[in-house]
C-alpha atoms as a PDB file:
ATOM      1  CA  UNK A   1      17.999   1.757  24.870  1.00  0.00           C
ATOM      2  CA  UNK A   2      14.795   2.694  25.391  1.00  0.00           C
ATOM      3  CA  UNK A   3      12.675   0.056  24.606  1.00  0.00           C
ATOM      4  CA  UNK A   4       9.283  -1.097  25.776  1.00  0.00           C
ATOM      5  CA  UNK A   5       8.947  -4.690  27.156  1.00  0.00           C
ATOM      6  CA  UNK A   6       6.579  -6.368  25.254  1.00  0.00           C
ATOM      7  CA  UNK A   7       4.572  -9.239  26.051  1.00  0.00           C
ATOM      8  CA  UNK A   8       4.027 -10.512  22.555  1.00  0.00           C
ATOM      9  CA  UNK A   9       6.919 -11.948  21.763  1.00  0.00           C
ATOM     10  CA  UNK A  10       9.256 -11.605  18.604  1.00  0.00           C
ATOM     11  CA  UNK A  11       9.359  -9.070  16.899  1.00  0.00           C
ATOM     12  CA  UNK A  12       9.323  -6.985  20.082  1.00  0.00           C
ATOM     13  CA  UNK A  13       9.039  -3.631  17.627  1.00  0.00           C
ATOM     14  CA  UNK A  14       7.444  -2.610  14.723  1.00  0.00           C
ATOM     15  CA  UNK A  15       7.953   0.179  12.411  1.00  0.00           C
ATOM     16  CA  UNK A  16       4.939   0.680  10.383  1.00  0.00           C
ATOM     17  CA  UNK A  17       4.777   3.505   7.565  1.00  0.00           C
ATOM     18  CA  UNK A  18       1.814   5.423   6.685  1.00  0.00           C
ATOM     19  CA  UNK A  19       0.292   4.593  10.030  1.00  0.00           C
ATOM     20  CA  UNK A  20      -2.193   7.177  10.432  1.00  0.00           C
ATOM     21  CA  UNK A  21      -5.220   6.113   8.230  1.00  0.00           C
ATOM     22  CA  UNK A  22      -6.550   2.730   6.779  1.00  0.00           C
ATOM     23  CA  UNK A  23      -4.651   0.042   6.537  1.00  0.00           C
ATOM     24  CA  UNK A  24      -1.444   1.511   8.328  1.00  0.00           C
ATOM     25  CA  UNK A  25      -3.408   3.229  11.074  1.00  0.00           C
ATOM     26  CA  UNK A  26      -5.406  -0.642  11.827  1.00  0.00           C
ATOM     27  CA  UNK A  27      -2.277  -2.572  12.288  1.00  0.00           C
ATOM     28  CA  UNK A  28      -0.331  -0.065  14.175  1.00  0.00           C
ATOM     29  CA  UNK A  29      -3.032  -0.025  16.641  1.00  0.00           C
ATOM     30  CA  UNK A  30      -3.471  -4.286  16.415  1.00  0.00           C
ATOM     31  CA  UNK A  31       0.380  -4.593  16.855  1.00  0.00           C
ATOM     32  CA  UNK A  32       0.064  -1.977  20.205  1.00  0.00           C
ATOM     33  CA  UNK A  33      -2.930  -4.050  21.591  1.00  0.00           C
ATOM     34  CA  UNK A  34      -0.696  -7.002  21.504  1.00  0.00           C
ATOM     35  CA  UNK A  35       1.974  -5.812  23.536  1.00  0.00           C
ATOM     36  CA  UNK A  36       4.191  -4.854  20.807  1.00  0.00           C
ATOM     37  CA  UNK A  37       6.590  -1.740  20.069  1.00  0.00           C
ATOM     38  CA  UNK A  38       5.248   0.404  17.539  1.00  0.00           C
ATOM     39  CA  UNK A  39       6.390   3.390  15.751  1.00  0.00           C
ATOM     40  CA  UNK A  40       4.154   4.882  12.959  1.00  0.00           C
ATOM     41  CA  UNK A  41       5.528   7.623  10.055  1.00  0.00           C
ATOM     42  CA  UNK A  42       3.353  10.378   9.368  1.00  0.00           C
ATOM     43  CA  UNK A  43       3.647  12.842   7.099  1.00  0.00           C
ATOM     44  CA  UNK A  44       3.673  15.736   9.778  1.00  0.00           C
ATOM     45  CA  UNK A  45       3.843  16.789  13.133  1.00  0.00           C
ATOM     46  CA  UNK A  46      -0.126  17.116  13.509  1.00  0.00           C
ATOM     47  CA  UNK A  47      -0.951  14.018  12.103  1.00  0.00           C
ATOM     48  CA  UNK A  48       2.195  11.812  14.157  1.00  0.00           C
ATOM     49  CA  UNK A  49       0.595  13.809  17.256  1.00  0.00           C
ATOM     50  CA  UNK A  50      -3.173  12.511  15.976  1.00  0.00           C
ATOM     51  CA  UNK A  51      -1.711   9.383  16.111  1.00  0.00           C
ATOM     52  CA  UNK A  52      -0.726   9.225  19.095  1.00  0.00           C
ATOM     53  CA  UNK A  53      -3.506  10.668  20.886  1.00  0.00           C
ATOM     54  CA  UNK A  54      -5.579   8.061  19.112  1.00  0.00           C
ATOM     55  CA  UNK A  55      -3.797   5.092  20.541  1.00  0.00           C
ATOM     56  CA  UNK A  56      -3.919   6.608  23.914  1.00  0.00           C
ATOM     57  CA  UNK A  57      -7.682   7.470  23.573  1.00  0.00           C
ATOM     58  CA  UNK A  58      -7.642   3.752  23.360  1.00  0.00           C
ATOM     59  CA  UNK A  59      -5.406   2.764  26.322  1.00  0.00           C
ATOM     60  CA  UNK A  60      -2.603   2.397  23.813  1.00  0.00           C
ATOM     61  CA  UNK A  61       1.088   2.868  23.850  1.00  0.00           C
ATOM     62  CA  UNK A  62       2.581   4.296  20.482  1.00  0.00           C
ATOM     63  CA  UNK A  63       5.163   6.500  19.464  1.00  0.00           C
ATOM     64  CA  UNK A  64       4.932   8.445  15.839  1.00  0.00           C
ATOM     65  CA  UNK A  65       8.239   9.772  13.749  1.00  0.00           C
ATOM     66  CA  UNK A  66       7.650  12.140  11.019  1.00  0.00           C
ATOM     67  CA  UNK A  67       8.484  10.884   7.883  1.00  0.00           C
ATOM     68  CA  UNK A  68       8.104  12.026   3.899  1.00  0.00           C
ATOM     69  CA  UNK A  69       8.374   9.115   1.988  1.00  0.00           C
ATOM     70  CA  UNK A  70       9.700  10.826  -1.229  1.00  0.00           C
ATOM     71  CA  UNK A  71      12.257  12.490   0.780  1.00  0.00           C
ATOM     72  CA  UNK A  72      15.793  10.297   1.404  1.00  0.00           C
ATOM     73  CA  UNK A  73      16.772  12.720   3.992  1.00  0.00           C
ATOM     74  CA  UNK A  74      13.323  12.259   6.077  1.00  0.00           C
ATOM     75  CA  UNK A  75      13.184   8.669   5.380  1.00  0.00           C
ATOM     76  CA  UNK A  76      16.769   8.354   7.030  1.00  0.00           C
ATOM     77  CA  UNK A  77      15.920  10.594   9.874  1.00  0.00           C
ATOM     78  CA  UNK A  78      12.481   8.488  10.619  1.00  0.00           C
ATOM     79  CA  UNK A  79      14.855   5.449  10.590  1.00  0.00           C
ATOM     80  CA  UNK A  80      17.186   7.047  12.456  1.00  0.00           C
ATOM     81  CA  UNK A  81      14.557   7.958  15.241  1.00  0.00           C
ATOM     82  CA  UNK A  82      13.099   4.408  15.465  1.00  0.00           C
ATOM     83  CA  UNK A  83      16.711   3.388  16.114  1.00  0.00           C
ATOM     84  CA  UNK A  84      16.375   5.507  19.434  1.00  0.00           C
ATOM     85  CA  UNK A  85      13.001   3.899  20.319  1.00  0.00           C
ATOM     86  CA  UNK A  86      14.177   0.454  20.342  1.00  0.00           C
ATOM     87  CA  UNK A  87      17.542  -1.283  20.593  1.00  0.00           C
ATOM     88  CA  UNK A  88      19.504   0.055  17.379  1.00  0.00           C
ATOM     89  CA  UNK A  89      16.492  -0.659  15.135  1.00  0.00           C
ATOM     90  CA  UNK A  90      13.192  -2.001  14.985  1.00  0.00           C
ATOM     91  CA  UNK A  91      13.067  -5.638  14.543  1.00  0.00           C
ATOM     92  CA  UNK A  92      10.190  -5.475  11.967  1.00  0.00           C
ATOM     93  CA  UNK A  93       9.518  -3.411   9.189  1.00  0.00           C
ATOM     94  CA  UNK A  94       5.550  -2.936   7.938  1.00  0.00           C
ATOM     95  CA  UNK A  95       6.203  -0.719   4.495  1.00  0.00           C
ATOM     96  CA  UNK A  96       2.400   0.147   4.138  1.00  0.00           C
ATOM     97  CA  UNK A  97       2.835   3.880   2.940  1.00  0.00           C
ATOM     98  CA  UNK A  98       1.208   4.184  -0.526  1.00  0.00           C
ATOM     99  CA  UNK A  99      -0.715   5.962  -2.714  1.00  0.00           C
ATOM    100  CA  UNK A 100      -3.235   5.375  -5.606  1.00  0.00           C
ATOM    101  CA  UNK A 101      -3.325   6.931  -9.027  1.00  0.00           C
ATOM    102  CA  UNK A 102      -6.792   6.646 -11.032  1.00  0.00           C
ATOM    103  CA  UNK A 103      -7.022   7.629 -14.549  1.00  0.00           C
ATOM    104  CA  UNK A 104      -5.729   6.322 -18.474  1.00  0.00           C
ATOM    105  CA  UNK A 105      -2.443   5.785 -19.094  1.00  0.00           C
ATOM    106  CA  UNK A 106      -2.017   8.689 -21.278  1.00  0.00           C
ATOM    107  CA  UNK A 107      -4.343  11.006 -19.451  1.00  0.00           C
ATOM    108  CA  UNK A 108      -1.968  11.086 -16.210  1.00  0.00           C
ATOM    109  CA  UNK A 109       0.900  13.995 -16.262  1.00  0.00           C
ATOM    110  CA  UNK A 110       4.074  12.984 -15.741  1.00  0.00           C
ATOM    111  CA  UNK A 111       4.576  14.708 -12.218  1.00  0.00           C
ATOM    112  CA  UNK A 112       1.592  12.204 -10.414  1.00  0.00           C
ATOM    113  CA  UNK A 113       3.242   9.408 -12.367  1.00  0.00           C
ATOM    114  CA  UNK A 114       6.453  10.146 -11.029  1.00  0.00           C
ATOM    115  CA  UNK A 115       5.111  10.789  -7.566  1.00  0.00           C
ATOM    116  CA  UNK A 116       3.415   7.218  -7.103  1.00  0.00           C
ATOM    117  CA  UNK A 117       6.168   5.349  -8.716  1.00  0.00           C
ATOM    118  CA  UNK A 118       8.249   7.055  -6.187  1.00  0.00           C
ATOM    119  CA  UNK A 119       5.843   6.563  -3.137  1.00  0.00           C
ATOM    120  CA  UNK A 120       5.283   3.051  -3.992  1.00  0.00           C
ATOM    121  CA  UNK A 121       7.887   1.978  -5.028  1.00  0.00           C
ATOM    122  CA  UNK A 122      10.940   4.142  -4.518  1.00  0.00           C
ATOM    123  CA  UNK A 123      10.140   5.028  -1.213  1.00  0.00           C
ATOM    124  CA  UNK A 124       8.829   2.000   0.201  1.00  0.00           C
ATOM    125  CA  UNK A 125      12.068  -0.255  -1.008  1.00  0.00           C
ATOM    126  CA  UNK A 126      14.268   2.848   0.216  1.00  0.00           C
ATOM    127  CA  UNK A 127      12.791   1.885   3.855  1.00  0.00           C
ATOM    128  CA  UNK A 128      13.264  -1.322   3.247  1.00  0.00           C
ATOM    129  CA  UNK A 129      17.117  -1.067   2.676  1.00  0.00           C
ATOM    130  CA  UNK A 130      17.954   1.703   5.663  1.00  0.00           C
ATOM    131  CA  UNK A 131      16.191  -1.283   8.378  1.00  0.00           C
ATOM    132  CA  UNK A 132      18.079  -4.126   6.813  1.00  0.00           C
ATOM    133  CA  UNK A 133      21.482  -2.889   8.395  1.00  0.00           C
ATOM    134  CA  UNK A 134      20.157  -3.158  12.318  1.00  0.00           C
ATOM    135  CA  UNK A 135      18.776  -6.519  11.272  1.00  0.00           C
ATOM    136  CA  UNK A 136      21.682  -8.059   9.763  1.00  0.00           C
ATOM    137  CA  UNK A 137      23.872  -7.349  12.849  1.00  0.00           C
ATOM    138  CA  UNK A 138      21.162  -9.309  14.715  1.00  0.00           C
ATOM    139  CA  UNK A 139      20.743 -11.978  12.847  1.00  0.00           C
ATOM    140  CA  UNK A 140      17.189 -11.625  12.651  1.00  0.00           C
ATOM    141  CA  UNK A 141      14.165  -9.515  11.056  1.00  0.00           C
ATOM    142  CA  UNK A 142      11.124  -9.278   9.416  1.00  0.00           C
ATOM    143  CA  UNK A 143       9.693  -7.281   6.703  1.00  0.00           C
ATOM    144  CA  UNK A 144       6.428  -7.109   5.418  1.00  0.00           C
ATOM    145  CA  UNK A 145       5.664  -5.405   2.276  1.00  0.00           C
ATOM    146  CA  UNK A 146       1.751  -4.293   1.544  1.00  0.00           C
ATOM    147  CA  UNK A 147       1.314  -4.662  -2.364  1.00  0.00           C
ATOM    148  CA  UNK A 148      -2.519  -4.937  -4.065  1.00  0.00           C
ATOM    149  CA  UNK A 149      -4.220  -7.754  -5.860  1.00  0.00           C
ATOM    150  CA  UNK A 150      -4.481  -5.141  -7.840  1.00  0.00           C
ATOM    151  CA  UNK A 151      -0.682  -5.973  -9.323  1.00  0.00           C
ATOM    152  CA  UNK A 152      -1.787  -9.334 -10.233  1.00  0.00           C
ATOM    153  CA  UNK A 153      -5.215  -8.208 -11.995  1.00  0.00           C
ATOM    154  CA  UNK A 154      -4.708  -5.007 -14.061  1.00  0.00           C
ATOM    155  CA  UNK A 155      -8.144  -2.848 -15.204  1.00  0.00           C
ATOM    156  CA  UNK A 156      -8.831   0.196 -17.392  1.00  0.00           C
ATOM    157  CA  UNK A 157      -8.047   3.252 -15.216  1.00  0.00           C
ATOM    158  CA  UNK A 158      -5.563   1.805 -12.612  1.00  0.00           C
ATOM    159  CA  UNK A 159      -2.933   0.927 -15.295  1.00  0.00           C
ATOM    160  CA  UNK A 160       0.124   3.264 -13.618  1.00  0.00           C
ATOM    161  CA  UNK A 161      -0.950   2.186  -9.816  1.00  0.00           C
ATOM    162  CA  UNK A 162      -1.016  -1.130 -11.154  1.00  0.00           C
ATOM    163  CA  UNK A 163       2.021  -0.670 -12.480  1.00  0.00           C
ATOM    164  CA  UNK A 164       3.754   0.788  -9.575  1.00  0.00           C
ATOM    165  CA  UNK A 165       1.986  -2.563  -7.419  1.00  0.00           C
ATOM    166  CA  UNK A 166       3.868  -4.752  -9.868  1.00  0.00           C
ATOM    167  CA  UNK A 167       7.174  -3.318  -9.502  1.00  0.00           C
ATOM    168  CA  UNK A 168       6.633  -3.497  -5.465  1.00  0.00           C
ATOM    169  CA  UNK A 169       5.657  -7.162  -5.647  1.00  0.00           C
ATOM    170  CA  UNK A 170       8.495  -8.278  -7.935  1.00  0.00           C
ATOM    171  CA  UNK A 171      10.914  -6.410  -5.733  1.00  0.00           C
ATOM    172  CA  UNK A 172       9.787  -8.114  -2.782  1.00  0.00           C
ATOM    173  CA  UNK A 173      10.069 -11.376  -3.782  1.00  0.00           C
ATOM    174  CA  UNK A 174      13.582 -10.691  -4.962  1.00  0.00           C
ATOM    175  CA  UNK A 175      14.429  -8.625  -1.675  1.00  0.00           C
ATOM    176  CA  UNK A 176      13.389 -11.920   0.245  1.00  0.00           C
ATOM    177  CA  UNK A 177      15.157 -14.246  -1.502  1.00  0.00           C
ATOM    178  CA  UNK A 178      18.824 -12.007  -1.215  1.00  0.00           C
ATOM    179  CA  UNK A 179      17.695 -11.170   3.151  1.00  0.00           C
ATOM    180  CA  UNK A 180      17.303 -14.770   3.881  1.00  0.00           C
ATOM    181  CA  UNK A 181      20.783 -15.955   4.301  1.00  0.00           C
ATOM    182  CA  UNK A 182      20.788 -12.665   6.780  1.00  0.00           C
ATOM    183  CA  UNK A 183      17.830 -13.970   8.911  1.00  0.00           C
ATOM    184  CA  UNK A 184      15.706 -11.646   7.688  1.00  0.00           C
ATOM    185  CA  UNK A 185      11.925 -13.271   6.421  1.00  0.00           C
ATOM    186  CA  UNK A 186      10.597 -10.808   3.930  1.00  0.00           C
ATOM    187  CA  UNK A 187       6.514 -11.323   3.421  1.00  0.00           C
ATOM    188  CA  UNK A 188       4.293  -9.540   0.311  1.00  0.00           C
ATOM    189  CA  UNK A 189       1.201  -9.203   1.648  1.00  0.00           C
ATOM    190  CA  UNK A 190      -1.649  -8.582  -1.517  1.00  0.00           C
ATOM    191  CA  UNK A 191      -5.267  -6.760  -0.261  1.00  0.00           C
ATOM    192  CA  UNK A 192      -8.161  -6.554  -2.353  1.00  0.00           C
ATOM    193  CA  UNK A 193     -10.799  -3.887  -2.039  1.00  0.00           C
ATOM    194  CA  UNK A 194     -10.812  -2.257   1.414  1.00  0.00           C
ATOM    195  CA  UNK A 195     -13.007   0.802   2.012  1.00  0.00           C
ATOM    196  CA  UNK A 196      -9.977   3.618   3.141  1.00  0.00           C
ATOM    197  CA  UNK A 197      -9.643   6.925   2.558  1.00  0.00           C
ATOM    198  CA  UNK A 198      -7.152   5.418  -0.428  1.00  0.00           C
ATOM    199  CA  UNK A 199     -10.396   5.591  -2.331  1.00  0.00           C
ATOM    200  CA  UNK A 200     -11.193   9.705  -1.782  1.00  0.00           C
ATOM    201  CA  UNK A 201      -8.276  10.217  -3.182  1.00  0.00           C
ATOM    202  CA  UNK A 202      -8.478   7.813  -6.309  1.00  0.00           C
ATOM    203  CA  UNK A 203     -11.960   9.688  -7.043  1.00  0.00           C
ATOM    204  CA  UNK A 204     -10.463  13.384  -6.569  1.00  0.00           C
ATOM    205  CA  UNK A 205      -7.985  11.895  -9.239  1.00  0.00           C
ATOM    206  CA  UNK A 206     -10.923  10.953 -11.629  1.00  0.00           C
ATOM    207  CA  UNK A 207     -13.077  14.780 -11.023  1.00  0.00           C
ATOM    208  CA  UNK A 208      -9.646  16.756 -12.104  1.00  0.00           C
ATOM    209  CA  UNK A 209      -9.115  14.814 -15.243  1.00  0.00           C
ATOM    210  CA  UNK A 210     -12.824  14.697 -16.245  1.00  0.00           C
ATOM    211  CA  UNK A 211     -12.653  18.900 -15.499  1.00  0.00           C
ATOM    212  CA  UNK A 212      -9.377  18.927 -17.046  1.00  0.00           C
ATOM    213  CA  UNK A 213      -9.218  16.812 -20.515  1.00  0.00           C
ATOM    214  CA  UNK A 214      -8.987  12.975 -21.311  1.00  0.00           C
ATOM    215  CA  UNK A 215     -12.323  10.896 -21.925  1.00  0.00           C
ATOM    216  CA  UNK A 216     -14.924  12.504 -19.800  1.00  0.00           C
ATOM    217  CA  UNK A 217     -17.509   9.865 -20.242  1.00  0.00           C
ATOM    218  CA  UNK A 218     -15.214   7.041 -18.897  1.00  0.00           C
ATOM    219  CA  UNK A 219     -14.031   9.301 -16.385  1.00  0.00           C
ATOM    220  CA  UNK A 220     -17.023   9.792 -14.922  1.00  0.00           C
ATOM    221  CA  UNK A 221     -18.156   5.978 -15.349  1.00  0.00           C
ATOM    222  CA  UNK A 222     -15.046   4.630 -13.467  1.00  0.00           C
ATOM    223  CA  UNK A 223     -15.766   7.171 -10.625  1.00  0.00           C
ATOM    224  CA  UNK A 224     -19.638   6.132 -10.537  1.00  0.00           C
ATOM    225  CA  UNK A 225     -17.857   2.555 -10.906  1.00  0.00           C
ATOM    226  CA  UNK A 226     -15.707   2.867  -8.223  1.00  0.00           C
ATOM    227  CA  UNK A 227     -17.509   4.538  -5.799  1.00  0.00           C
ATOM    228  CA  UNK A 228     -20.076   1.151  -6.158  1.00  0.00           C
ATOM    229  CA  UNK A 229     -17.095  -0.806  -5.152  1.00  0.00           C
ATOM    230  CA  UNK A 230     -15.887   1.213  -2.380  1.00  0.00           C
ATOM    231  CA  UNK A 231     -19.338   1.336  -0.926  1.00  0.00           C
ATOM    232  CA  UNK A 232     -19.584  -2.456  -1.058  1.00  0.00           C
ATOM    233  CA  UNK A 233     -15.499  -3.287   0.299  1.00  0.00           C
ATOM    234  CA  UNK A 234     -14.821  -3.777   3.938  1.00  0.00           C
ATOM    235  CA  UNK A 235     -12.429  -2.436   6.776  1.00  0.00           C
ATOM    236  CA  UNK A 236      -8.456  -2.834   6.559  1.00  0.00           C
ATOM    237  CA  UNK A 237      -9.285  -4.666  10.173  1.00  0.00           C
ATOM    238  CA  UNK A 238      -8.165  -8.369   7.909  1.00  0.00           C
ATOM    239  CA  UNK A 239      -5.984  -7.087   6.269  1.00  0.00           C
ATOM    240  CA  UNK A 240      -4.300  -5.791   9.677  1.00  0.00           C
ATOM    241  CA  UNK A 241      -5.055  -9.289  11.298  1.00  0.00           C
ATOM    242  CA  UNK A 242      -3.404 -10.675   8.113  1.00  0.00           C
ATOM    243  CA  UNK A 243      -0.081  -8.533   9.165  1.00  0.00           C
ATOM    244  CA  UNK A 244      -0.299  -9.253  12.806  1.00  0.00           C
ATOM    245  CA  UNK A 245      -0.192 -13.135  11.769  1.00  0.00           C
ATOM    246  CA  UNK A 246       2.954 -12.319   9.281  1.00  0.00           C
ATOM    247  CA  UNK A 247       5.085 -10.819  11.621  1.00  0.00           C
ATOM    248  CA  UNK A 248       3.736 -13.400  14.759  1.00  0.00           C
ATOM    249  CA  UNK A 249       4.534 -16.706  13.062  1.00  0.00           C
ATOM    250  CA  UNK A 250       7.445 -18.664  12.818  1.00  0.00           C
ATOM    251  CA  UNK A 251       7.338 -19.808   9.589  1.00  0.00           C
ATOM    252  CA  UNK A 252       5.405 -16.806   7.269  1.00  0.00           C
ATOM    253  CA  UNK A 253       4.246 -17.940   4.328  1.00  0.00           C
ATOM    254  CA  UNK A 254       5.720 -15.420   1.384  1.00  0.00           C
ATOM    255  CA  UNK A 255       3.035 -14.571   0.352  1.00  0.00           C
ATOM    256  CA  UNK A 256      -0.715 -13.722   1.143  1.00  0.00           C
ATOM    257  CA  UNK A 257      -3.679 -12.791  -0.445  1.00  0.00           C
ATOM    258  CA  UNK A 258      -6.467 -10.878   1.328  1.00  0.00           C
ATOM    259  CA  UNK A 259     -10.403 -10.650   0.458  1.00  0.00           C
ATOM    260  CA  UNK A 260     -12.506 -12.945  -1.268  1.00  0.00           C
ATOM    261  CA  UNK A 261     -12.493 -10.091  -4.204  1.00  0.00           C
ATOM    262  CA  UNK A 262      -8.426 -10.617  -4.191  1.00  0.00           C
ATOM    263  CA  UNK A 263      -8.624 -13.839  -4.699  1.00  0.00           C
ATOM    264  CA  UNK A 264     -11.488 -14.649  -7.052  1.00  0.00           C
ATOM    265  CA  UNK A 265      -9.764 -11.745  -9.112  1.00  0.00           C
ATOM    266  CA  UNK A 266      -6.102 -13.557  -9.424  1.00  0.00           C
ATOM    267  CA  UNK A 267      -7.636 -17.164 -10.014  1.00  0.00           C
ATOM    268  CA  UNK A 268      -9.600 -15.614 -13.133  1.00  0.00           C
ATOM    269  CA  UNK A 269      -6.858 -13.467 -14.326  1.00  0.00           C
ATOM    270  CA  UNK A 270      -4.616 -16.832 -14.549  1.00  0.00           C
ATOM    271  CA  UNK A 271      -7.155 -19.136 -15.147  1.00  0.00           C
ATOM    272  CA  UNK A 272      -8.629 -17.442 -18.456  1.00  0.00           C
ATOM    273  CA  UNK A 273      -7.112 -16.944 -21.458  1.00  0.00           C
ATOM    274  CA  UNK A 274      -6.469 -13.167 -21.779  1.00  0.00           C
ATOM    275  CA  UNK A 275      -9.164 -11.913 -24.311  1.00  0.00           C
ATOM    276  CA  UNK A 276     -11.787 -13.664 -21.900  1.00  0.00           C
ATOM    277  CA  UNK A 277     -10.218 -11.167 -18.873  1.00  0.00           C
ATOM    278  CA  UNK A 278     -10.503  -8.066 -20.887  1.00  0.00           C
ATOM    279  CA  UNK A 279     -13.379  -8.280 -22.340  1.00  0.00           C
ATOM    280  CA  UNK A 280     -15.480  -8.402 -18.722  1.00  0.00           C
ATOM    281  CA  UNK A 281     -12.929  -5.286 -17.866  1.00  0.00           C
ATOM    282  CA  UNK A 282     -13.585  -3.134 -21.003  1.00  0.00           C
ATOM    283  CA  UNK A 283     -17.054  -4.017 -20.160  1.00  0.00           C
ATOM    284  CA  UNK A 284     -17.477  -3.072 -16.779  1.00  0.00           C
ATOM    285  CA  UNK A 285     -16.027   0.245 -17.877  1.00  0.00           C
ATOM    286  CA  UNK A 286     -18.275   0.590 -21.273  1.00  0.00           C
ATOM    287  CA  UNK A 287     -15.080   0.133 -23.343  1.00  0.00           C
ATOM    288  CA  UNK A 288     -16.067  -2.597 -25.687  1.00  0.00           C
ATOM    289  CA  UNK A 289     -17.986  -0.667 -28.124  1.00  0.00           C
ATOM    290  CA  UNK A 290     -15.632   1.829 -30.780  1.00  0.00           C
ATOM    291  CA  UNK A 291     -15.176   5.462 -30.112  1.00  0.00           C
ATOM    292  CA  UNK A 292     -16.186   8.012 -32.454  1.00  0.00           C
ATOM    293  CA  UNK A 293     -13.650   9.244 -34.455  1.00  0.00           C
ATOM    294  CA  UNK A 294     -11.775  12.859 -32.765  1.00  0.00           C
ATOM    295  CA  UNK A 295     -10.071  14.951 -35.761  1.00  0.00           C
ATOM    296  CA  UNK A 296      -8.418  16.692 -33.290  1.00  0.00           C
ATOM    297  CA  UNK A 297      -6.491  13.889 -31.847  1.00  0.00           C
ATOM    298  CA  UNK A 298      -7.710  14.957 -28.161  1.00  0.00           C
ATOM    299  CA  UNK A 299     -10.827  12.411 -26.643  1.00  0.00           C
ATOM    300  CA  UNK A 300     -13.561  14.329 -25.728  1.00  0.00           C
ATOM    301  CA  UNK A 301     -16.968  13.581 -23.458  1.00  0.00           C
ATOM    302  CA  UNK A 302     -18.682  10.917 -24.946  1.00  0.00           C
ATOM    303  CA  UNK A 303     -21.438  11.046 -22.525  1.00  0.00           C
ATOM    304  CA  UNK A 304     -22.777   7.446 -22.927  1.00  0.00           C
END
């Protein structure tokens, strides 16, 4: 055993994946300035060691375990090293890791679909299962699952992270309901727009298909569209607040939403009927007007 004492209470320690930017990299450093034990993933050496120089930079106590998400092997060797951080097993489980995918449904090779579905999905729920063994023996455990409004409130361009979002969601509330009689509280917690480097990526996604083939018109629209947004979102500071409060209370609720953009979003998505929904979508993209006709079966620039 070789775990910290912490002042904060239950969960003593906290494994938190994809802890070295955004979202990830705020809580793991909230959950340390509380007294907790944290261990952040990171996809290598350099960036586990980044990690941890960062937390000390701030008078912080971390540790970091390498960890590639799409690989079982890692994933169970990143578990595996947690286990010799703490007593058998971390108590808590933040499955934060994930990655966006920007683009039309049918513009998007198969290879990056695969990939997110994996990260996202795959990958996160595969963490899920290899800390649920450590908390069964105990009795006791906590798992908190970071989804996306975006789940709940599908747009043009975001269909196969949306997707992917979905799948996460849905598992989690099933996961929680099949823990509980184990002691284990699972908790889907839903951001909206938060200004991460989530969002360099989602644009770098949006230059290669408008260079490559697809639409090039709406490609470049939902970049310009989405850069507006990202330049207007805040920090992943609530949302990390949000997780601290997840894992601190007694009674979690299972479910919480996150930004005012989150949850004006879901309350018109249910609220209105359906046509309503898409047509302020297709308009914020410049879908609602007919494209010209392509003989060649292949959409190209429109320009407009």
């Amino acid at each position: 055993m070789n775990e910290r004492t912490s002042g904060a209470g239950w969960p003593a320690s906290v494994l938190v994946t994809g802890a070295t930017s955004g979202i990830g990299l705020a809580t793991a450093l909230l959950l340390a300035r509380q007294g907790r034990q944290v261990i952040g993933t990171a996809r290598s050496k350099d960036k586990a060691d980044a990690l941890v120089s960062t937390a000390r930079a701030q008078g912080l106590a971390l540790d970091a375990v390498v960890m590639d998400l799409t690989d079982p092997v890692s994933c169970r060797e990143a578990v595996a090293g947690a286990a010799d951080l703490t007593d058998g097993g971390p108590h808590a489980l933040v499955a934060n890791a994930g990655i966006p995918l920007t683009g039309a449904i049918t513009d998007l090779s198969e290879d990056r679909i695969r990939e997110v579905l994996e990260v996202n999905v795959v990958g996160t729920l595969r963490m899920c299962t290899l800390v649920l063994p450590a908390m069964r023996r105990r009795g006791r455990g906590r798992i908190v699952t970071v989804s996306s409004a975006g789940a709940r409130i599908p747009s043009p361009m975001s269909g196969w992270y949306a997707a992917s979002k979905h799948a996460l969601s849905a598992a989690t509330h099933s996961l929680r309901m099949e823990t509980r009689r184990y002691g284990v509280q699972v908790v889907l917690v839903e951001p909206g727009t938060v200004a991460t480097p989530f969002w360099d990526r989602a644009q770098e996604d949006l230059s290669a298909l408008t260079t490559a083939h697809g639409d090039a018109g709406l490609n470049d629209r939902a970049a310009r569209l989405f850069s507006r947004i990202q330049r207007s979102a805040g920090g992943p500071q609530p949302v990390a607040r949000t997780i601290a409060k997840a894992l601190g209370v007694p009674r979690p609720r299972r479910r919480y939403t996150v930004g005012l953009d989150a949850h004006l979003g879901t309350a018109l998505q249910y609220a209105a009927p359906l046509w309503l929904s898409d047509h302020i979508k297709t308009r914020l993209f410049a879908l609602h007007t007919p494209a010209a006709a392509d003989p060649t079966g292949v959409a190209q620039a429109s320009g407009s």
